[in-house]
N, C-alpha and C. Protein backbone atom coordinates (compact mmCIF):
# COMPACT_ATOMS: atom_id res chain seq x y z
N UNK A 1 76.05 72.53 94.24
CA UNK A 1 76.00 72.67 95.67
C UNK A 1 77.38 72.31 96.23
N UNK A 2 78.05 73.03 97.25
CA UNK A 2 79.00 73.03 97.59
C UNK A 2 79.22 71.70 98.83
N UNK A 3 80.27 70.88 98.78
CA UNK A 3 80.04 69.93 99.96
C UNK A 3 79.72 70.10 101.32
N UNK A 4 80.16 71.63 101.81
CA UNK A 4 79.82 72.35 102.59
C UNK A 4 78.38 72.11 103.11
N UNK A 5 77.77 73.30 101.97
CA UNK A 5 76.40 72.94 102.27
C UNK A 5 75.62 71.47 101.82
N UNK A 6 76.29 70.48 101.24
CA UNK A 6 75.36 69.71 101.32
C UNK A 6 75.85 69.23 102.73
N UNK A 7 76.55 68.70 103.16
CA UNK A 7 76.96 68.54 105.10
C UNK A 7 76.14 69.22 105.59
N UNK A 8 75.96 70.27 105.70
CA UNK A 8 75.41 70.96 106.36
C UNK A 8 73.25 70.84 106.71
N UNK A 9 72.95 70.41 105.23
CA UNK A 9 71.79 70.04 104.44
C UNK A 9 71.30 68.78 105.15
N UNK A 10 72.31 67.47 104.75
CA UNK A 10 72.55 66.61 105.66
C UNK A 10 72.41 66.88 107.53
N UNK A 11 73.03 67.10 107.40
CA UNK A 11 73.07 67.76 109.31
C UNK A 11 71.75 68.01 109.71
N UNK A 12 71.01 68.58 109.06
CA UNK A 12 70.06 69.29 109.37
C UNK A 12 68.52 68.31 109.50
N UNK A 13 68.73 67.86 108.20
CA UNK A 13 68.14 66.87 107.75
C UNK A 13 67.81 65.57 109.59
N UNK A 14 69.15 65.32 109.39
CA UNK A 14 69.11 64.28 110.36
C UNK A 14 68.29 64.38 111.71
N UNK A 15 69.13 66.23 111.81
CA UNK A 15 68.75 66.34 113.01
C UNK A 15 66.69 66.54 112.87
N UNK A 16 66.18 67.34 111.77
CA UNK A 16 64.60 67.12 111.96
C UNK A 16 64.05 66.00 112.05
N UNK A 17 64.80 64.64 111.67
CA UNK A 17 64.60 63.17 111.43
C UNK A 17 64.14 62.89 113.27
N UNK A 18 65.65 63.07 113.72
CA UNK A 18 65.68 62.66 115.36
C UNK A 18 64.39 63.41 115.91
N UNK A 19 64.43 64.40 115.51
CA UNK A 19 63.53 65.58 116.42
C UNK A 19 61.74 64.44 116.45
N UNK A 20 61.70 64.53 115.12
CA UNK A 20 60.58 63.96 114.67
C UNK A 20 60.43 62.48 115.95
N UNK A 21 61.16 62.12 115.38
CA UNK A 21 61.51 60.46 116.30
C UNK A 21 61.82 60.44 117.73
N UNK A 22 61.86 61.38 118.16
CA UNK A 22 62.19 62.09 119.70
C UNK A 22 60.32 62.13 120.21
N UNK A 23 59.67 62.83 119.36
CA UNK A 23 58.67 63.37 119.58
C UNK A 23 57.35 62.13 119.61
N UNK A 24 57.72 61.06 118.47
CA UNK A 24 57.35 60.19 118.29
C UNK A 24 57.00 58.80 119.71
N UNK A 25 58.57 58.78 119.95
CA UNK A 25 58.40 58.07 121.16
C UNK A 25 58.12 59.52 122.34
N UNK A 26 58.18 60.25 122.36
CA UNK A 26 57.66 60.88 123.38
C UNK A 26 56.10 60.51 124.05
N UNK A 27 55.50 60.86 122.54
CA UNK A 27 53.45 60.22 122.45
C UNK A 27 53.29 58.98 122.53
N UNK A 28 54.44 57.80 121.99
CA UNK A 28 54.38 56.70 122.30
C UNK A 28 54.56 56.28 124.14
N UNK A 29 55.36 57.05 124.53
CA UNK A 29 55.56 56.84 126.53
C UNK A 29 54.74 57.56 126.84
N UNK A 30 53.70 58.58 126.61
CA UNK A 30 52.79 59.14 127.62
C UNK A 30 51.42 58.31 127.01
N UNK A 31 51.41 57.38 126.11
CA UNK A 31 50.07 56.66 126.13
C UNK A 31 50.66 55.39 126.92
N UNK A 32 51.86 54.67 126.73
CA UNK A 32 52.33 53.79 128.01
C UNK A 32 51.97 53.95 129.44
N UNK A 33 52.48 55.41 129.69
CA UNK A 33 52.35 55.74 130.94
C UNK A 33 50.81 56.02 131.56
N UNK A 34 49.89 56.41 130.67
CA UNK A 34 48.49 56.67 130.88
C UNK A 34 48.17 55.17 130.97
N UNK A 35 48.21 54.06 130.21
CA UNK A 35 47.38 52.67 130.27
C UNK A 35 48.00 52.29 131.13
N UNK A 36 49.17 52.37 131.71
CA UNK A 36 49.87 51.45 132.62
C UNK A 36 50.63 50.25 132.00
N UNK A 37 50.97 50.19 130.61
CA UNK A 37 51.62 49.47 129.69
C UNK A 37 53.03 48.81 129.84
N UNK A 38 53.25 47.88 130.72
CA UNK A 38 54.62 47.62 130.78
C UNK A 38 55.07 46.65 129.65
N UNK A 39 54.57 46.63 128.68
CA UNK A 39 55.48 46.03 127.79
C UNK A 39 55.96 47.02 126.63
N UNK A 40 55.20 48.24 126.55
CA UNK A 40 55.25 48.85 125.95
C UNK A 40 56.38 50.31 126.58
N UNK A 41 55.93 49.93 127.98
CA UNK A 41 57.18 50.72 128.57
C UNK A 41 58.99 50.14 128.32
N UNK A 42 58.94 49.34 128.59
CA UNK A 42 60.11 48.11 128.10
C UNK A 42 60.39 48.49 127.00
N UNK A 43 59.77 48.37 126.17
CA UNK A 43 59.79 48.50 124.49
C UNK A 43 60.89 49.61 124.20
N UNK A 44 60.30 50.74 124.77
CA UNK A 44 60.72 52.24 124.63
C UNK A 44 62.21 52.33 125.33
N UNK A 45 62.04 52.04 126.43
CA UNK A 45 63.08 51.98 127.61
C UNK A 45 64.26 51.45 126.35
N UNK A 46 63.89 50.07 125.78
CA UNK A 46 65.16 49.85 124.86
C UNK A 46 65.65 50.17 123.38
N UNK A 47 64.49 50.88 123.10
CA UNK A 47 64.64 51.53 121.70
C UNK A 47 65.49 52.79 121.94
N UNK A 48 65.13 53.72 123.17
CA UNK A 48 65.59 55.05 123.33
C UNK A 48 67.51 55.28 123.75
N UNK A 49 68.00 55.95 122.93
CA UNK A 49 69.59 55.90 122.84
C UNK A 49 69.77 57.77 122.78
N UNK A 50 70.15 58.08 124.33
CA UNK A 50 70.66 59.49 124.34
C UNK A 50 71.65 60.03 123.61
N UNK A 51 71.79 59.95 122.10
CA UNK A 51 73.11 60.23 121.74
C UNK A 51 72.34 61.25 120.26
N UNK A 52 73.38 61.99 119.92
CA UNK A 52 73.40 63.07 118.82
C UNK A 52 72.62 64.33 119.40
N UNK A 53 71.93 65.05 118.24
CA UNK A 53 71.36 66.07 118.36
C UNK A 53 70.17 66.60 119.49
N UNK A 54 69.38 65.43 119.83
CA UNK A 54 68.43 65.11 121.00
C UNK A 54 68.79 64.80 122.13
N UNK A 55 70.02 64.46 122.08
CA UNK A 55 70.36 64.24 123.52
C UNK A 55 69.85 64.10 124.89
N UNK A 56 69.66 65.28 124.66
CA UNK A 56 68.84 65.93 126.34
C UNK A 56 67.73 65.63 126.41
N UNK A 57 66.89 65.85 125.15
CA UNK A 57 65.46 65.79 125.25
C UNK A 57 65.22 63.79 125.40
N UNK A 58 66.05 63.23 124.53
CA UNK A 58 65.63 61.63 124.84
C UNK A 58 66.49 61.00 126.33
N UNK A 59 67.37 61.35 126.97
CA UNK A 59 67.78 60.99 128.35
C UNK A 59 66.43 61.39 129.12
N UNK A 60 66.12 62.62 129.18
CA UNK A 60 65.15 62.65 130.53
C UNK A 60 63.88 61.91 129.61
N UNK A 61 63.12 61.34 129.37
CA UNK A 61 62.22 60.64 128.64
C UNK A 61 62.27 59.48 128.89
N UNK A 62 63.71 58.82 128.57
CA UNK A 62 64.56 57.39 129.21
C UNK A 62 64.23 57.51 130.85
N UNK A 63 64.75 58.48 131.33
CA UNK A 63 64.79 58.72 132.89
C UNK A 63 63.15 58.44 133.38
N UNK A 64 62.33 59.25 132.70
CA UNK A 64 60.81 59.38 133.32
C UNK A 64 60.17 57.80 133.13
N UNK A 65 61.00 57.18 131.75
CA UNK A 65 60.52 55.96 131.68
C UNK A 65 60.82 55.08 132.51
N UNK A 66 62.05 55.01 133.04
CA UNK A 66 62.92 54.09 133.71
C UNK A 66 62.05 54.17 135.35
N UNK A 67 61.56 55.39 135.56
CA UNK A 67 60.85 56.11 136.86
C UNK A 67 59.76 55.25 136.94
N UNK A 68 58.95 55.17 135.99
CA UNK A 68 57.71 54.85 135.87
C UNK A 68 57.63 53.34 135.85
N UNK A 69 58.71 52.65 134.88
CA UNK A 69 58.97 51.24 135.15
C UNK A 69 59.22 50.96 136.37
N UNK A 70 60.04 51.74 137.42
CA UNK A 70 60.45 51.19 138.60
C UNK A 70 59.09 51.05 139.40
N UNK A 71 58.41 52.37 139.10
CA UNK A 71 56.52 51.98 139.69
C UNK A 71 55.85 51.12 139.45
N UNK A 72 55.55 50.92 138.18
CA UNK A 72 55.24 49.32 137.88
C UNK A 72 55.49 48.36 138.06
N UNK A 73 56.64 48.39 138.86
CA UNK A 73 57.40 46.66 138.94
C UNK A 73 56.45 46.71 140.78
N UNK A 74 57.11 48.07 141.53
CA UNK A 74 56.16 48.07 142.69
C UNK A 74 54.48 47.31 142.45
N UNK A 75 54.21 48.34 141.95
CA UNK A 75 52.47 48.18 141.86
C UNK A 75 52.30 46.73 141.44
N UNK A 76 53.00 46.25 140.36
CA UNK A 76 52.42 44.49 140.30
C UNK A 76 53.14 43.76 141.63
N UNK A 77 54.05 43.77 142.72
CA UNK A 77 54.17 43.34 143.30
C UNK A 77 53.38 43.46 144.08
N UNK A 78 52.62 44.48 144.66
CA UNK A 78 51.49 44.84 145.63
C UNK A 78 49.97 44.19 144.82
N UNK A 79 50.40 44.15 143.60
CA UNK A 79 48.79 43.19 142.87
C UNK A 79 48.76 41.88 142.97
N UNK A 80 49.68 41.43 143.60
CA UNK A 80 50.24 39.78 143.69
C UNK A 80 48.88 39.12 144.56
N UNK A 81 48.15 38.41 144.50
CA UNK A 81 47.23 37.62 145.92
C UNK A 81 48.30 37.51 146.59
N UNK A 82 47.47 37.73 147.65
CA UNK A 82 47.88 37.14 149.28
C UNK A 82 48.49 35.88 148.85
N UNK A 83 49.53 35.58 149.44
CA UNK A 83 50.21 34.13 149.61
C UNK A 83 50.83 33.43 150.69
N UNK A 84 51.13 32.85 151.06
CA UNK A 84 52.02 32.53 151.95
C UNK A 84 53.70 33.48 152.07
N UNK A 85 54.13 33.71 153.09
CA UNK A 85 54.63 34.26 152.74
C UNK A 85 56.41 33.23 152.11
N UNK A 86 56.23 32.24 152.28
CA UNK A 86 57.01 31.65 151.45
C UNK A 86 56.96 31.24 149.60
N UNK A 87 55.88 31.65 149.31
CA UNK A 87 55.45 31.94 147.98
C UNK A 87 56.07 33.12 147.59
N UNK A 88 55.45 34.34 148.48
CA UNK A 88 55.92 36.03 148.13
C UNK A 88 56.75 36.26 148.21
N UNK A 89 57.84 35.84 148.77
CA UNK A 89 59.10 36.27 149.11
C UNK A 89 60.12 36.24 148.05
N UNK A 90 60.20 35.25 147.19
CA UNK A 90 60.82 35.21 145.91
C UNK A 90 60.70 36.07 145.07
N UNK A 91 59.05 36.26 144.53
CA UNK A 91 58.66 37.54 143.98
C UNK A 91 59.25 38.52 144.03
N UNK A 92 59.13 38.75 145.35
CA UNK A 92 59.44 39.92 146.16
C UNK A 92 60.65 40.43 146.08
N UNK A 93 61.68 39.91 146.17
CA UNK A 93 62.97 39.42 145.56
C UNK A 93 63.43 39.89 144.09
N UNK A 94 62.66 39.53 143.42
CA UNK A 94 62.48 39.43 141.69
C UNK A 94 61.99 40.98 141.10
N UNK A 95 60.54 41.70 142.06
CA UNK A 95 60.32 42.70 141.86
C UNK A 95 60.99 43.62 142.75
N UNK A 96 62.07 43.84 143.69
CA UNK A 96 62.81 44.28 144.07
C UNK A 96 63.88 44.64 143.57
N UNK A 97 64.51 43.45 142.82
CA UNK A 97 65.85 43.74 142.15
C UNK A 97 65.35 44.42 141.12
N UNK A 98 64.67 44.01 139.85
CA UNK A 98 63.73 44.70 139.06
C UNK A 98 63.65 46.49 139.09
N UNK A 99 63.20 46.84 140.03
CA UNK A 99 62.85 48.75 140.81
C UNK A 99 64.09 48.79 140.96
N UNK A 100 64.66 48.24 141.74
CA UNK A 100 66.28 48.84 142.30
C UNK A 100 67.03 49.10 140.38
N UNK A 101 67.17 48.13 139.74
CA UNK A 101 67.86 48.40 138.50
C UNK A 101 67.46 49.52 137.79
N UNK A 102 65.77 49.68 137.52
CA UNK A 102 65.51 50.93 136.84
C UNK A 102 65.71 52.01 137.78
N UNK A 103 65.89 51.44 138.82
CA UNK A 103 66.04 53.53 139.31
C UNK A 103 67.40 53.66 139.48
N UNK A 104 68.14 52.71 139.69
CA UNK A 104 69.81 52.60 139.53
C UNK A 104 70.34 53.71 137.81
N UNK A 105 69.37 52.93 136.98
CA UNK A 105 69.90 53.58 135.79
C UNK A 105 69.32 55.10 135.73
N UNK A 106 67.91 55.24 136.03
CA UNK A 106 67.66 56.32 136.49
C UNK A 106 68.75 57.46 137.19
N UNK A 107 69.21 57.08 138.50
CA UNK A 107 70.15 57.59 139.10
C UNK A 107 71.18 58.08 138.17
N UNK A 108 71.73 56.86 137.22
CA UNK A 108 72.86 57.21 136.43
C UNK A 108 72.80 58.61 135.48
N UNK A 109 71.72 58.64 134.60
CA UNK A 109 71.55 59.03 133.40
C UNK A 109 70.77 60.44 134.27
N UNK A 110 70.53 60.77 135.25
CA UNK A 110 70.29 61.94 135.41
C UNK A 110 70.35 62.36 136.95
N UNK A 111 71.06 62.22 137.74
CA UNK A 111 71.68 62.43 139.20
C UNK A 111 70.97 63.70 140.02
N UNK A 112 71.02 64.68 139.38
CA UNK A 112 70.37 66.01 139.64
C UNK A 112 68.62 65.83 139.35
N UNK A 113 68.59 65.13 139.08
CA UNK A 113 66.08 64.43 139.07
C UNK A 113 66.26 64.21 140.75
N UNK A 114 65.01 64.98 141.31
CA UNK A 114 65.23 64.75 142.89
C UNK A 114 63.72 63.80 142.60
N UNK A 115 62.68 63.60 141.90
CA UNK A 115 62.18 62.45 141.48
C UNK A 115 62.63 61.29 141.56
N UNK A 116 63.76 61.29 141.33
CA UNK A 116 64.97 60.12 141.25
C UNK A 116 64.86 59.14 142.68
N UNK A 117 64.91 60.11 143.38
CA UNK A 117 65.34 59.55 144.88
C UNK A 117 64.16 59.58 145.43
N UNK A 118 63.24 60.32 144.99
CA UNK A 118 61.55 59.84 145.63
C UNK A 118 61.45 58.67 145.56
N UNK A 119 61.69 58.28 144.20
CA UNK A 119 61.26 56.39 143.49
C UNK A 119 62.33 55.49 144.06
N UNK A 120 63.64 55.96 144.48
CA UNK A 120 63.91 55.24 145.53
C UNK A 120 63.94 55.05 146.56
N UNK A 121 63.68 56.01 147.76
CA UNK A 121 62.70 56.12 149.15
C UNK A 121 61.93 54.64 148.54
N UNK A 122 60.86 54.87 147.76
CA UNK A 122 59.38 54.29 148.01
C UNK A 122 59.84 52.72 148.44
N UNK A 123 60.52 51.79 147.67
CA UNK A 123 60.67 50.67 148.31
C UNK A 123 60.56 50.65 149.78
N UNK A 124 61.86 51.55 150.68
CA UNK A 124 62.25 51.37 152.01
C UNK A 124 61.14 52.00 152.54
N UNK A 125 60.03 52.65 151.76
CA UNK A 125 59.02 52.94 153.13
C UNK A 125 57.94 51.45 153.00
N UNK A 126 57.76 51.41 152.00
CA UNK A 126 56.51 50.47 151.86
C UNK A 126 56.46 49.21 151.62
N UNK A 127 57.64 48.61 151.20
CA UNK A 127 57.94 47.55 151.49
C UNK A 127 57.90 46.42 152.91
N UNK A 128 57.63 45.29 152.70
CA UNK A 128 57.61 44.58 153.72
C UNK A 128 59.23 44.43 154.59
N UNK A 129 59.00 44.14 156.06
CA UNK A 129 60.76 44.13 156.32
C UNK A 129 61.32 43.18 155.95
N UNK A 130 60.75 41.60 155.89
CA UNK A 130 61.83 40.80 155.02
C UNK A 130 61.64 41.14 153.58
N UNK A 131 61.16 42.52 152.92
CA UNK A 131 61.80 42.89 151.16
C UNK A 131 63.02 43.82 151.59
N UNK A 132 63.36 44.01 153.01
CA UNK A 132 64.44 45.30 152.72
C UNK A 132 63.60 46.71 153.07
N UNK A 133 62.70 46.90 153.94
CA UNK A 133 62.06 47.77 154.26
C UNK A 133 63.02 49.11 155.63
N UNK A 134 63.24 50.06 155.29
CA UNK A 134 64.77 50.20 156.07
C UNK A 134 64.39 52.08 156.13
N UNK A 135 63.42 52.56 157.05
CA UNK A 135 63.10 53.83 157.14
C UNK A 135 64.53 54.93 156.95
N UNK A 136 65.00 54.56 157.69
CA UNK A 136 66.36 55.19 157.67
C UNK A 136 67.50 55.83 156.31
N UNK A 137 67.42 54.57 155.40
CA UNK A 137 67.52 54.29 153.94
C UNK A 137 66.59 55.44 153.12
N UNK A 138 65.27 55.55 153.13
CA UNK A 138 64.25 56.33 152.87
C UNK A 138 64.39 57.50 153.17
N UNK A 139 64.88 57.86 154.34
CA UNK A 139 65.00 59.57 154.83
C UNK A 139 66.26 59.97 154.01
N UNK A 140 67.18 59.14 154.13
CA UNK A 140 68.29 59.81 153.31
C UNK A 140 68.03 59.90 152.27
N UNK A 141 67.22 59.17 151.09
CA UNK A 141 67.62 59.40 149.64
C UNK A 141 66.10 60.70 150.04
N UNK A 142 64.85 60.54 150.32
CA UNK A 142 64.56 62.04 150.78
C UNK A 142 65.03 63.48 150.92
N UNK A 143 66.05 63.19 151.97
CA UNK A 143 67.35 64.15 152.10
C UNK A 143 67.75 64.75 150.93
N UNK A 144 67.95 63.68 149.69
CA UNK A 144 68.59 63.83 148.66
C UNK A 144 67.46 64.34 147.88
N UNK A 145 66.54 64.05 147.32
CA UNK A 145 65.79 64.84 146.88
C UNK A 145 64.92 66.16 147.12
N UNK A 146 65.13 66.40 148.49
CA UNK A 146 64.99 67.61 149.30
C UNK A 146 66.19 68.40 149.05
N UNK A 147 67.32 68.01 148.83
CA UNK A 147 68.56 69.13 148.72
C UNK A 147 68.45 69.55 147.37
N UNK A 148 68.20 68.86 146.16
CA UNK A 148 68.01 69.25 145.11
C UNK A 148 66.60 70.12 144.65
N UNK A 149 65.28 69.54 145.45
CA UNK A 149 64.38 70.46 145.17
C UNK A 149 63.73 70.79 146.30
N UNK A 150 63.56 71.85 147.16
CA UNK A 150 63.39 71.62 149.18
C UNK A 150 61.66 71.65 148.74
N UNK A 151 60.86 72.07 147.67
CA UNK A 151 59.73 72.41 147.59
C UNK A 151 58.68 71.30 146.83
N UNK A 152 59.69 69.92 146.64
CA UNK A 152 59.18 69.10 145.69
C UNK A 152 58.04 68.22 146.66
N UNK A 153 56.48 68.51 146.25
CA UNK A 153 55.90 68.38 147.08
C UNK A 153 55.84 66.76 147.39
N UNK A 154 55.90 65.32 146.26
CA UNK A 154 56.00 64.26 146.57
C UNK A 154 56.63 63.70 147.81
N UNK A 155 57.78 64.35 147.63
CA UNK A 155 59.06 64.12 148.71
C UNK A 155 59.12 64.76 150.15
N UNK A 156 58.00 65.97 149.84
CA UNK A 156 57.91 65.93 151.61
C UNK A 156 56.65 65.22 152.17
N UNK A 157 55.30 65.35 151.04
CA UNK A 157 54.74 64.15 152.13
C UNK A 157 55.17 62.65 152.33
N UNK A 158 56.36 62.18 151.59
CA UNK A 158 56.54 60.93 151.77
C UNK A 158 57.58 61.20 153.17
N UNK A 159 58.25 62.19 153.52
CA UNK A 159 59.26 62.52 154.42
C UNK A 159 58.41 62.37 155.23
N UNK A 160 56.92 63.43 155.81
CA UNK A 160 56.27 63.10 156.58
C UNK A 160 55.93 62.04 156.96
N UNK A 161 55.35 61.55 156.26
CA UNK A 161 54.60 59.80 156.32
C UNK A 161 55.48 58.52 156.81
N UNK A 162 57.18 58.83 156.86
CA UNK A 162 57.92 58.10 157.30
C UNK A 162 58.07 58.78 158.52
N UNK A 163 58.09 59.67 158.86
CA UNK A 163 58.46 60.42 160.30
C UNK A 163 57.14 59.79 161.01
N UNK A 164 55.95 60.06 160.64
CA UNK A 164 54.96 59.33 161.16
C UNK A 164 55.01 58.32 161.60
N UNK A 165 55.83 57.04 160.56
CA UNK A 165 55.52 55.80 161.02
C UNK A 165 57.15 55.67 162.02
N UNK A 166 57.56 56.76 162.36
CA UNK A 166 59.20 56.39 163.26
C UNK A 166 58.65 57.04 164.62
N UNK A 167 57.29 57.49 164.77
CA UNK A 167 57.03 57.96 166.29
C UNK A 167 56.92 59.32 166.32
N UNK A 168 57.35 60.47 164.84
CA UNK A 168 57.81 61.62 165.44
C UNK A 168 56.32 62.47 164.29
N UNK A 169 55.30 62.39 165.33
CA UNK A 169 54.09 62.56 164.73
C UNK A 169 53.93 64.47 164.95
N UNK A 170 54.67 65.08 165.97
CA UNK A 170 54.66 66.49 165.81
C UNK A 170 55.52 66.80 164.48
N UNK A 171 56.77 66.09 164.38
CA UNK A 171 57.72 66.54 162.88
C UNK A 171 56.98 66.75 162.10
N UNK A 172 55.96 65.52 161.43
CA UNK A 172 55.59 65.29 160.48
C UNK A 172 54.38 66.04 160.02
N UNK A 173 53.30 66.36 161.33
CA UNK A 173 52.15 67.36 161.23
C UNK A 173 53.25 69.25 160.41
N UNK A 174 54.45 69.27 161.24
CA UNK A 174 54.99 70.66 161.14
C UNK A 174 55.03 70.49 159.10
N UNK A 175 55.57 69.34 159.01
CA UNK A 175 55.74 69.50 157.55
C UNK A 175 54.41 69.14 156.57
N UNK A 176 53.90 68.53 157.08
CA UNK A 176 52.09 68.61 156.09
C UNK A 176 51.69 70.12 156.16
N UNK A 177 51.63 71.04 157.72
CA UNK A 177 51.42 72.32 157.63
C UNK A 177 52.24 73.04 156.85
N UNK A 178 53.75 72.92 156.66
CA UNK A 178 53.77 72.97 155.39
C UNK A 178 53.71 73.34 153.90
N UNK A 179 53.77 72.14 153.42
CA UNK A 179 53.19 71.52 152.48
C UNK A 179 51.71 72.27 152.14
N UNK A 180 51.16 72.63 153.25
CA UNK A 180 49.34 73.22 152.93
C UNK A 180 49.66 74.31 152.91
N UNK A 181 50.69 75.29 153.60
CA UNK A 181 51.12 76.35 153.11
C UNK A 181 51.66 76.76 151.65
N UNK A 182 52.07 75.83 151.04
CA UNK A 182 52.59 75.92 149.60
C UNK A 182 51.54 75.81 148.98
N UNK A 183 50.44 74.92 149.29
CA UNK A 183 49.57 74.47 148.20
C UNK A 183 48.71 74.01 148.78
N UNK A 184 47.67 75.24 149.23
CA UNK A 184 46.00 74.59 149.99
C UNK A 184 45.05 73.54 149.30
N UNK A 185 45.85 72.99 148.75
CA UNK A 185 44.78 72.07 147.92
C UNK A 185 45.51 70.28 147.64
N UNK A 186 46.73 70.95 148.48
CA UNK A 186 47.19 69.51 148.48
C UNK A 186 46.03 68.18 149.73
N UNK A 187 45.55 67.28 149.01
CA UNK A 187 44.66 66.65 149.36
C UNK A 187 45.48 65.73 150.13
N UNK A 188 46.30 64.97 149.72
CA UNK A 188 46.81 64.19 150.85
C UNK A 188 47.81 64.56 152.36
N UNK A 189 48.00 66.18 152.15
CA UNK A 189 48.09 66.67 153.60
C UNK A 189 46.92 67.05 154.19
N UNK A 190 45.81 67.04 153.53
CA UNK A 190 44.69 67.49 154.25
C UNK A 190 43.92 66.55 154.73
N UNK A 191 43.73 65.35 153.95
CA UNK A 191 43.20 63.96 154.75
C UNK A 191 44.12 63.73 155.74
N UNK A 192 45.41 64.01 155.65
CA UNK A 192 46.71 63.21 156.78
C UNK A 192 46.13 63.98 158.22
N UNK A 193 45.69 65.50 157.89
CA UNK A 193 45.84 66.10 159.31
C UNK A 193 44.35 66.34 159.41
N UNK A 194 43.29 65.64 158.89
CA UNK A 194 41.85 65.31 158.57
C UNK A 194 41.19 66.58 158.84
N UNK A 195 41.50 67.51 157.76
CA UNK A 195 41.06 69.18 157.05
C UNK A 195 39.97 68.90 156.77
């Protein structure tokens, strides 16, 4: 065998190895993502390395993970008991910086995901105002995920739902109508405008 082709043999080799192992943690993050598994999301998040033959396919995987971690850090902050709010506020703090980092890296590793900027809206709408709750903040990265996908349906009912809570309740009905124009079956424009 010529060194040629064994390089080549090799090459190949490796690359069905990755593929395999690509695919592997792939089934490993969509049973994470189904249980709601954050240690197991973590896990992945630091095993997964965008580099060689997979490239592409393990960055957005990293990205969806990093997405989904930033949800989870939300959602256990909203599972917290009621506290004082001098108890919560630290937390709050803790699971704040937390979301902001995974969708920071998010941001990094794939700029053009208008997903991206949905998961960062969500803090500034739903957050409390001493976490940094900042409507304004929210419409723009919106903006941003609206310029990249104008039809991405997450991102306009969350556009609505902030226009709602800023006073501008005709804007926001124009864009649920919409939204029901794209897709008569979207349920949460149809409870919003009570279909």
């Amino acid at each position: 065998m010529t060194r040629a082709l064994s390089r080549l043999m090799l090459l190949l080799s490796f690359s069905l190895c990755a593929a395999a192992q690509v695919h592997e943690l792939t089934v490993r993050a969509e049973a994470a993502m189904k249980s709601y598994d954050a240690q197991e999301t973590a896990t992945l998040i630091d095993a997964l390395r965008p580099e060689g033959g997979n490239a592409e396919e393990t960055r957005m995987l990293l990205v969806r993970l990093l997405l989904f971690q930033a949800e989870l850090y939300r959602i256990d902050f909203e599972d917290l008991p009621e506290k004082s709010y001098a108890a919560r506020r630290p937390l709050g703090k803790l699971y704040r910086k937390k979301m902001d980092a995974a969708t920071a890296r998010a941001v990094e590793l794939d700029p053009r995901n208008p997903r991206v900027y949905v998961t960062l809206a969500k803090p500034y709408v739903f957050a409390p105002e001493e976490h940094g709750r900042d409507y304004g903040k929210a419409l723009a990265a919106l903006d941003q995920a609206l310029a990249l996908d104008p039809h991405l349906e997450q991102a306009r009912l969350l556009r609505a739902h902030v226009l709602k809570l800023l006073g501008k309740a005709e804007e926001s009905r124009e864009i649920l109508h919409d939204v029901l124009r794209d897709n008569p079956a979207c349920r949460p424009a149809q409870r919003e405008l009570a279909l």
